[in-house]
N, C-alpha and C. Protein backbone atom coordinates (compact mmCIF):
# COMPACT_ATOMS: atom_id res chain seq x y z
N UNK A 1 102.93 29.63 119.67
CA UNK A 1 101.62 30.05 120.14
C UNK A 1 101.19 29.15 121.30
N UNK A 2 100.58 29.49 122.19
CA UNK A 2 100.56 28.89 123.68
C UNK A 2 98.77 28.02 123.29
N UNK A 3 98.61 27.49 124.08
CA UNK A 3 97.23 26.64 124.15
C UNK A 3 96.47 27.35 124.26
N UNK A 4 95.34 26.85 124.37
CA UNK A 4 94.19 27.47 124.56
C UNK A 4 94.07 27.34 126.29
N UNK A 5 94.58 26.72 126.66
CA UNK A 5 94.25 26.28 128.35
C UNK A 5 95.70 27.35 128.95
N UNK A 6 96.17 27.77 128.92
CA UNK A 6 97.41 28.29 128.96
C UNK A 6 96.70 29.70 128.90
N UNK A 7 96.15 30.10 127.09
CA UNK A 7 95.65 31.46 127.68
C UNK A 7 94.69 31.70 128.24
N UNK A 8 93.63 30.65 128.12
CA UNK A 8 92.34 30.99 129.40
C UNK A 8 93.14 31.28 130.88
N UNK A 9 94.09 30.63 131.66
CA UNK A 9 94.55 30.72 132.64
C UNK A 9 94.94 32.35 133.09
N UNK A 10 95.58 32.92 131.68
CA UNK A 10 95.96 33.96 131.77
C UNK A 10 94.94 35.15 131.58
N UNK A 11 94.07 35.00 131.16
CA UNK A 11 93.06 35.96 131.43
C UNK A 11 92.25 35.94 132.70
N UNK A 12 92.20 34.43 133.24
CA UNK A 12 91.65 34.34 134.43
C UNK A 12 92.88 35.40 135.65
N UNK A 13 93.84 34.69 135.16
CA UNK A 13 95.17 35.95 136.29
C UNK A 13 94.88 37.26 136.12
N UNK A 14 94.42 37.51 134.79
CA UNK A 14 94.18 39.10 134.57
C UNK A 14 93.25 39.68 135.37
N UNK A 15 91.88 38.43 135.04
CA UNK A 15 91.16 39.02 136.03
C UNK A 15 90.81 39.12 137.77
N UNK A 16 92.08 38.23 137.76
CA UNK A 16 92.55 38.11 139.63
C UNK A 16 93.12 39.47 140.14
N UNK A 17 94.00 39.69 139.23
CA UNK A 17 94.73 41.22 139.38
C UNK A 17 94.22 41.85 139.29
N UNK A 18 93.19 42.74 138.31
CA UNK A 18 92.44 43.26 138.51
C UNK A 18 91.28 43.44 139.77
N UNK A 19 90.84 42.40 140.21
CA UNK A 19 90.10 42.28 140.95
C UNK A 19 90.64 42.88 142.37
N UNK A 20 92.28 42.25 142.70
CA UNK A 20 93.21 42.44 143.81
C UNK A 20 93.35 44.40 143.50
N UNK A 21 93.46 45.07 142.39
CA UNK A 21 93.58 46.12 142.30
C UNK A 21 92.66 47.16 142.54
N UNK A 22 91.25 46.69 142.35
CA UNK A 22 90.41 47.04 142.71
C UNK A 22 90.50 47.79 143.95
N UNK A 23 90.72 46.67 144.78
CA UNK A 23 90.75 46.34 146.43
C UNK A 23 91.55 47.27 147.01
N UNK A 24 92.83 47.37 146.26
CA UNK A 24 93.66 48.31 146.30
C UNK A 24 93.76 49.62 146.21
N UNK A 25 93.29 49.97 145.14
CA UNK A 25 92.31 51.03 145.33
C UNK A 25 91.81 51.59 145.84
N UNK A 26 90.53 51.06 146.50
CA UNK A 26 89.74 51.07 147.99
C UNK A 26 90.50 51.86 148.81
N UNK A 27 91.57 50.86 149.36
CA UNK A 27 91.92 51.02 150.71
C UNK A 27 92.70 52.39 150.26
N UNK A 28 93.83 52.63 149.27
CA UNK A 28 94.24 53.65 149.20
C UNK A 28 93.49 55.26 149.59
N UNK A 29 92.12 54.86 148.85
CA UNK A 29 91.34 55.62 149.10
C UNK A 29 90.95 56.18 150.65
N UNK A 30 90.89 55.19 150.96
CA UNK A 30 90.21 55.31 152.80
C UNK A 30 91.64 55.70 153.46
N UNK A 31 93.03 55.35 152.48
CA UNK A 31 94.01 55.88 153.77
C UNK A 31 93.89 57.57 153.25
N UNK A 32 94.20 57.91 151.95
CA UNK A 32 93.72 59.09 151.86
C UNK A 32 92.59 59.98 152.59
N UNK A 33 91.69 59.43 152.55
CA UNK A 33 90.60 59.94 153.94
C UNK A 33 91.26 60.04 155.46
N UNK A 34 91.88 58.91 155.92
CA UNK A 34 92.45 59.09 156.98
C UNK A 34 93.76 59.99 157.34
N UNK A 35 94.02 60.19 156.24
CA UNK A 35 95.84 61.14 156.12
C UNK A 35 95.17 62.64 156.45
N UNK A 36 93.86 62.55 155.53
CA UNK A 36 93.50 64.17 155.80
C UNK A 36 92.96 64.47 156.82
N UNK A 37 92.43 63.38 157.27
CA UNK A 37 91.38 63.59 158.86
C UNK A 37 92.23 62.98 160.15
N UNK A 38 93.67 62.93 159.95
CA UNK A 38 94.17 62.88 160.98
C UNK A 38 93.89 61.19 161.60
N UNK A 39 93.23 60.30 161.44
CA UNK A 39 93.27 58.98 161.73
C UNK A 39 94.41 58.02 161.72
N UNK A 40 95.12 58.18 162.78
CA UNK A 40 96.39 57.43 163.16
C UNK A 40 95.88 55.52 163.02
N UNK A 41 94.91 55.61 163.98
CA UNK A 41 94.28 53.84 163.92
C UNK A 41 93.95 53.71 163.12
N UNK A 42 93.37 53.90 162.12
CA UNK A 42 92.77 53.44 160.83
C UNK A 42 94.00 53.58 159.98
N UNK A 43 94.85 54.51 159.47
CA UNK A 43 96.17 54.56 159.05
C UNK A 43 96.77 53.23 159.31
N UNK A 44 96.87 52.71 160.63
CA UNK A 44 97.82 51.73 160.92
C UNK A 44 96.84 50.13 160.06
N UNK A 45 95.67 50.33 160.54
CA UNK A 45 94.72 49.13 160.13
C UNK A 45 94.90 49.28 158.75
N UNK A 46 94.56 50.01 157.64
CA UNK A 46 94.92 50.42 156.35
C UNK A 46 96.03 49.89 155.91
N UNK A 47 97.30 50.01 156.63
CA UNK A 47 98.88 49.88 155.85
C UNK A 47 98.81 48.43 155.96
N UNK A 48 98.19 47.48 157.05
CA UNK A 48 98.21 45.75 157.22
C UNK A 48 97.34 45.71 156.54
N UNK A 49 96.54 45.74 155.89
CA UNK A 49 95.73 45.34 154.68
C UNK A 49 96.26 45.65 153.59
N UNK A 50 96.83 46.88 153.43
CA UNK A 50 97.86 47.15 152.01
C UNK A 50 99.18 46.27 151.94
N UNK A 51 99.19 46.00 152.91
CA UNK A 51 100.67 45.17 152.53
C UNK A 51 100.42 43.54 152.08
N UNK A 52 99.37 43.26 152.85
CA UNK A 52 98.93 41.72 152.64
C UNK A 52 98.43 41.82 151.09
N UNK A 53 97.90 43.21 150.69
CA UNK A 53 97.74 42.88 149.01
C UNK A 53 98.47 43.07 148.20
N UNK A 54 99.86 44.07 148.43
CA UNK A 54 100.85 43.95 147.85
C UNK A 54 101.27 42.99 147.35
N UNK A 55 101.64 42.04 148.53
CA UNK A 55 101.85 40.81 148.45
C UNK A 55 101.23 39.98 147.64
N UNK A 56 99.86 39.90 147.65
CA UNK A 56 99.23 39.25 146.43
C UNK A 56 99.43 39.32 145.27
N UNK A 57 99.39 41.20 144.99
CA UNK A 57 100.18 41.67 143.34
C UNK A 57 101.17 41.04 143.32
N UNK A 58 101.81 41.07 143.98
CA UNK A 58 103.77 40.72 143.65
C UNK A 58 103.17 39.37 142.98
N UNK A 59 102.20 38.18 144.06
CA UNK A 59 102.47 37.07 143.04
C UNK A 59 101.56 37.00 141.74
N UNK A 60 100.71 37.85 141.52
CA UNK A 60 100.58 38.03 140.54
C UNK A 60 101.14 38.39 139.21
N UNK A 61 101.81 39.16 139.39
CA UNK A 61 102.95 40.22 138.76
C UNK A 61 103.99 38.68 138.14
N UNK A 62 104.43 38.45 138.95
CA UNK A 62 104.96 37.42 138.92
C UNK A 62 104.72 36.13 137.67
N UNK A 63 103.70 35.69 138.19
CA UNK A 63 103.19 34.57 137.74
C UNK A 63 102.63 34.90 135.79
N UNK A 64 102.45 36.08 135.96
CA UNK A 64 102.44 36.56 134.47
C UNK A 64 103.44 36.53 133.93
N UNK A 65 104.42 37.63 134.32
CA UNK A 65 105.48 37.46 133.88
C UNK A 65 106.12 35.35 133.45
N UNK A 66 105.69 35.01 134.10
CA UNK A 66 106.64 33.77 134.14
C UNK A 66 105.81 33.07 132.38
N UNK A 67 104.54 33.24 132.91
CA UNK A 67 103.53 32.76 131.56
C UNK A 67 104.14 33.35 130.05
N UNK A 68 104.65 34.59 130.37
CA UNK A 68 105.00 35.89 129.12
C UNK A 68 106.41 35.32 128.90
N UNK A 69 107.58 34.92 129.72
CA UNK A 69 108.81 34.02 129.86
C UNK A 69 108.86 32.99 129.35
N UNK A 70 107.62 32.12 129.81
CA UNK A 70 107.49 30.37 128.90
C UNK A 70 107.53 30.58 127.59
N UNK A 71 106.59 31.20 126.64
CA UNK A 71 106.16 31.46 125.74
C UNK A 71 107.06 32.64 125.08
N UNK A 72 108.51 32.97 125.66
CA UNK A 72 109.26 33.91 124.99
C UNK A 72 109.23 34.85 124.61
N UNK A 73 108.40 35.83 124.82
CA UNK A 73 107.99 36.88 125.40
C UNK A 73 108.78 37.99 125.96
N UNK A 74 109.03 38.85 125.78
CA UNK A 74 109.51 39.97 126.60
C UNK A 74 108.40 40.54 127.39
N UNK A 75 109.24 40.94 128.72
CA UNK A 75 107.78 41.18 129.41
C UNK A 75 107.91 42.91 129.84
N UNK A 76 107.85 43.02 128.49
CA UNK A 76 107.81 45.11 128.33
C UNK A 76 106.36 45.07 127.73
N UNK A 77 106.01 45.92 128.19
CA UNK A 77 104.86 46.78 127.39
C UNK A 77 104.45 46.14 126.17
N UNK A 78 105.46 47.20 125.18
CA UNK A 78 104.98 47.10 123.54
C UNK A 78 104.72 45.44 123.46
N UNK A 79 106.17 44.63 123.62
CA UNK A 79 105.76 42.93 123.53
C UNK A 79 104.69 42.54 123.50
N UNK A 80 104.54 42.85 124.88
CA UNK A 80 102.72 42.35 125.60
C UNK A 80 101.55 42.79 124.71
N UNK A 81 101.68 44.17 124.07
CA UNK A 81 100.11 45.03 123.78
C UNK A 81 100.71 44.15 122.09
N UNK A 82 101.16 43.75 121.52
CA UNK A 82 101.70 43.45 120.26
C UNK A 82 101.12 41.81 119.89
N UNK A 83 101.66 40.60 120.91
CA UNK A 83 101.40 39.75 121.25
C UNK A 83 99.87 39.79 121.49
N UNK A 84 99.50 41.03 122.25
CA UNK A 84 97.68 40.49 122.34
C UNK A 84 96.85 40.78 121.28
N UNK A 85 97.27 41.55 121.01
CA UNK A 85 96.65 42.19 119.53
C UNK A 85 96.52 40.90 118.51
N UNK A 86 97.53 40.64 118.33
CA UNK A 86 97.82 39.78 116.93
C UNK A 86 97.27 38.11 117.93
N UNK A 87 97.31 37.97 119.20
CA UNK A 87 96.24 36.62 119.76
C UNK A 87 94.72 36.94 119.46
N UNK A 88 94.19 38.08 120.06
CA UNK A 88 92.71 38.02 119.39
C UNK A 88 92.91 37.85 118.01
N UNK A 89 93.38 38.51 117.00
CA UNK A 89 93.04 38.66 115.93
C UNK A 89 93.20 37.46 115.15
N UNK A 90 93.95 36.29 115.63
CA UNK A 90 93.79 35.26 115.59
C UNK A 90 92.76 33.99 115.88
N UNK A 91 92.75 34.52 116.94
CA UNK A 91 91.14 33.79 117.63
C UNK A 91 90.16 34.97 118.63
N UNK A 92 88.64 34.92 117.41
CA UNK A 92 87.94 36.07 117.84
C UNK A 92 87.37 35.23 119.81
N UNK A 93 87.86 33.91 119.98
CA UNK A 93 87.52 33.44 121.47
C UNK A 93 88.61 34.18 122.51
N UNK A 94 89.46 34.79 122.10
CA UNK A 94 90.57 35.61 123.04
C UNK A 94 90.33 37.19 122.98
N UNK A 95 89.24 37.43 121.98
CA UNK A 95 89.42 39.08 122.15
C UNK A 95 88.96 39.77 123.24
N UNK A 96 88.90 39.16 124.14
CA UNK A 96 88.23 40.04 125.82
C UNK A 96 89.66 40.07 126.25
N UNK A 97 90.96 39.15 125.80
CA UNK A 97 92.00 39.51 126.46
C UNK A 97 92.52 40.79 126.74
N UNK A 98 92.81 41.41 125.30
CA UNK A 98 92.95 42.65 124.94
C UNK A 98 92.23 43.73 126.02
N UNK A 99 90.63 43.29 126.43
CA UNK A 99 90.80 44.89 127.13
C UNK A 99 90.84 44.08 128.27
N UNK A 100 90.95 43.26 128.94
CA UNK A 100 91.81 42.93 130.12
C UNK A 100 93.06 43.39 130.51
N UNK A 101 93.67 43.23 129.01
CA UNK A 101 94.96 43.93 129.65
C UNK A 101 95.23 45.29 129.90
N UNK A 102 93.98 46.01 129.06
CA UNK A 102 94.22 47.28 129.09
C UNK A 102 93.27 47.79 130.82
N UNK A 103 92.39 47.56 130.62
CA UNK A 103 91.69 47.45 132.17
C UNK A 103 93.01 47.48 133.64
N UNK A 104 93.63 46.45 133.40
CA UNK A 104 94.91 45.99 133.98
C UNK A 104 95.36 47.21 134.20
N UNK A 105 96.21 47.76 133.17
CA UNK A 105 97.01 49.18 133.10
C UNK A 105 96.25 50.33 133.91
N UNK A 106 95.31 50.78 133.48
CA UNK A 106 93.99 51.84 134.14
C UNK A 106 94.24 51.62 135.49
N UNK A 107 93.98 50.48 135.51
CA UNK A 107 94.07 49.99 137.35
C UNK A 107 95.49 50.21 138.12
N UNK A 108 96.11 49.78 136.92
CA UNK A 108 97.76 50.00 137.88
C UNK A 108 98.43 51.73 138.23
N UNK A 109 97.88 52.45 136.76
CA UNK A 109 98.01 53.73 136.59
C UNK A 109 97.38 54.55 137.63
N UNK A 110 95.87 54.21 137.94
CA UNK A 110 94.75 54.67 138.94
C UNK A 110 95.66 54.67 140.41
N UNK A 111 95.76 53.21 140.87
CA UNK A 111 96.45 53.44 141.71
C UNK A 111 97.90 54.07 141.69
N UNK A 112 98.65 53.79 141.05
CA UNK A 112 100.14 55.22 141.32
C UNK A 112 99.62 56.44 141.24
N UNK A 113 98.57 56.84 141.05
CA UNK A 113 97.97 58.27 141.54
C UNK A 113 97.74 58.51 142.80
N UNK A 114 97.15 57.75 143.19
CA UNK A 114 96.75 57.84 144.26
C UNK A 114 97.92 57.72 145.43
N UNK A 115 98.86 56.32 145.15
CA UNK A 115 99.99 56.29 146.19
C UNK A 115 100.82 57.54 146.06
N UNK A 116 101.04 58.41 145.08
CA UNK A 116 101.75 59.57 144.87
C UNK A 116 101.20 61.06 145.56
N UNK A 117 99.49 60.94 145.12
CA UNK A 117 99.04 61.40 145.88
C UNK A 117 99.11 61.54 147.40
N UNK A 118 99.19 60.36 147.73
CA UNK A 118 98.89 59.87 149.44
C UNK A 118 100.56 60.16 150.22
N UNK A 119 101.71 59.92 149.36
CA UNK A 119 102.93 60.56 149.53
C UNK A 119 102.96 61.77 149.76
N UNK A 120 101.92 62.34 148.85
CA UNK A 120 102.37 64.36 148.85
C UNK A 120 101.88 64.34 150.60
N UNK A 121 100.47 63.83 150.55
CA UNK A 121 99.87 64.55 152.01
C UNK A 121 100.92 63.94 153.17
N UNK A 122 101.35 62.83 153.08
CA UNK A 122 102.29 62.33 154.46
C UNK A 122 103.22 63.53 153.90
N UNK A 123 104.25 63.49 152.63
CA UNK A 123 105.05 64.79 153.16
C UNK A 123 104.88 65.74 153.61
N UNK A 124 103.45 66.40 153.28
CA UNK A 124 102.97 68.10 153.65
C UNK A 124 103.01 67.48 155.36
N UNK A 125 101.96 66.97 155.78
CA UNK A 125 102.26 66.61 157.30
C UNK A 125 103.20 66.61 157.74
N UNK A 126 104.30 65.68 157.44
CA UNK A 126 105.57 65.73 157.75
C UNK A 126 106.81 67.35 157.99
N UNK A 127 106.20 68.28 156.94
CA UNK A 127 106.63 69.62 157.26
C UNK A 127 105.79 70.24 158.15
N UNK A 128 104.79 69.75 158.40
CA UNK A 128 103.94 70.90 159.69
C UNK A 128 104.56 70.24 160.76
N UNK A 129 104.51 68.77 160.75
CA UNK A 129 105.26 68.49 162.33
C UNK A 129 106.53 68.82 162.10
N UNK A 130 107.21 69.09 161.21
CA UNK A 130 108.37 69.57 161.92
C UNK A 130 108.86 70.97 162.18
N UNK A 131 108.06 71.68 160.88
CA UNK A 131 108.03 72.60 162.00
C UNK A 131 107.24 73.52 163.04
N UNK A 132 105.97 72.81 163.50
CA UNK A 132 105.75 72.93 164.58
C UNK A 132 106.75 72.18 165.92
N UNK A 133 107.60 71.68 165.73
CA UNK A 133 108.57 70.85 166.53
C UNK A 133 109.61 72.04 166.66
N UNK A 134 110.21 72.71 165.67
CA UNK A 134 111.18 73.61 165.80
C UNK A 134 110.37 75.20 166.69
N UNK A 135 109.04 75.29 166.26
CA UNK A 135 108.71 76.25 166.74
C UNK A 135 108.56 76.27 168.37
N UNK A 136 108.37 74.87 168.52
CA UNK A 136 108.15 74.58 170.12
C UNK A 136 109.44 74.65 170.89
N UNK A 137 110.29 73.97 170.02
CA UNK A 137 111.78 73.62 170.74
C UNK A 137 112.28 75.40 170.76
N UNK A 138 112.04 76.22 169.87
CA UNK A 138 112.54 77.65 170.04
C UNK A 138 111.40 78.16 171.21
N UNK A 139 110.40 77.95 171.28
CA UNK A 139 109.85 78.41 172.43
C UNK A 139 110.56 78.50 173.68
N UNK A 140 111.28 77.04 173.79
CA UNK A 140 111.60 76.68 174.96
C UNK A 140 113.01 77.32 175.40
N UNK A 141 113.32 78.11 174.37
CA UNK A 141 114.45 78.38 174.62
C UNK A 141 115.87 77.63 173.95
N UNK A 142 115.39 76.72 172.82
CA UNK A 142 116.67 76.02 172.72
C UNK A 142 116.57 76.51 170.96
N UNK A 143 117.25 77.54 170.72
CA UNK A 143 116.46 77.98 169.37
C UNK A 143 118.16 77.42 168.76
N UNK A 144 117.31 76.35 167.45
CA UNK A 144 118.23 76.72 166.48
C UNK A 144 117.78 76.59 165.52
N UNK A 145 118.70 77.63 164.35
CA UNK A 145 118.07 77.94 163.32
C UNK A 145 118.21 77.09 162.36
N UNK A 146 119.35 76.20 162.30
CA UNK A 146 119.67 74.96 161.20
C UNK A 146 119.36 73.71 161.53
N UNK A 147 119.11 72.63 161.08
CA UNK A 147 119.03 71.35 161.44
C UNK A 147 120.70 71.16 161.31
N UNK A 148 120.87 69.90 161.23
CA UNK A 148 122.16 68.72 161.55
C UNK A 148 122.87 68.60 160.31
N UNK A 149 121.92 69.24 159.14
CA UNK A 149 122.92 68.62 157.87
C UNK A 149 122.83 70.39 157.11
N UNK A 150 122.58 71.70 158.08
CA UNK A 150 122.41 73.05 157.49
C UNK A 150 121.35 72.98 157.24
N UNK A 151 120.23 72.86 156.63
CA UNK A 151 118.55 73.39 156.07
C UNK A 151 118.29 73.96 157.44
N UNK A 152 117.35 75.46 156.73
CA UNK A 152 116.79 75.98 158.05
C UNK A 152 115.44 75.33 157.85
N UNK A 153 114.88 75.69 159.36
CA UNK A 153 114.30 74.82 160.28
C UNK A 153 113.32 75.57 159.80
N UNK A 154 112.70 77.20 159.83
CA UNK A 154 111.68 77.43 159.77
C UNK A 154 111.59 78.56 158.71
């Protein structure tokens, strides 16, 4: 069983991540706004702010994991929700862990919606420019009906 200073630390990380996810969130949001409204500059300003928080998750991500590693831990799921369960129920001073961690999840889940989301609309875009690209290039006279690897074009 880990200290008491050990798991305060780790709820404080919980609530760093969370907080960083939040944020994350956000911006996903606003690139979604910009994907649909066509905003190339804000797109670009958006992806350098998403990446600099990526980066933050990662060391977050991280640094848990390593806490969940010291303490022998598997750092799957069930482990984790098993381990917290049976820490509050041990000490009623840890039971905010529990929905930290679950908070955590919501947040991580929330956002892969959204990045999946925000994937569909860059792909749908991605088929109008191309084929508005094929429709132009057949305008011009250079019609072909297959791309480079067989799929037709339009």
């Amino acid at each position: 069983m880990p200290c008491c200073t050990d798991v305060t630390h780790l709820m404080n990380e919980l609530k760093a991540e969370s907080n960083a996810l939040r944020i994350f969130i956000e911006i996903l949001k606003k690139e979604e706004s910009a994907l649909i409204e066509g905003k190339l500059e804000e797109i670009d300003y958006l992806a350098s702010n998403k990446t600099k928080l990526i980066q933050e998750l990662i060391q977050h991500d991280d640094h848990r994991n390593v806490f969940f590693l010291k303490i022998g831990l598997p750092t799957e799921r069930k482990s984790i929700d098993s381990w917290l369960t049976e820490l509050a129920e041990q000490n009623s001073s840890f039971s905010e862990i529990k929905a930290l961690w679950k908070e955590l999840l919501d947040l991580a889940k929330t956002a892969q919606q959204f990045t999946y989301s925000n994937g569909l609309i860059i792909a749908n875009r991605l088929q109008h420019n191309l084929r508005s690209f094929a429709a132009l290039h057949g305008a011009a006279g250079n019609v072909a009906l297959y791309g480079p690897k067989g799929q037709p074009y339009i």
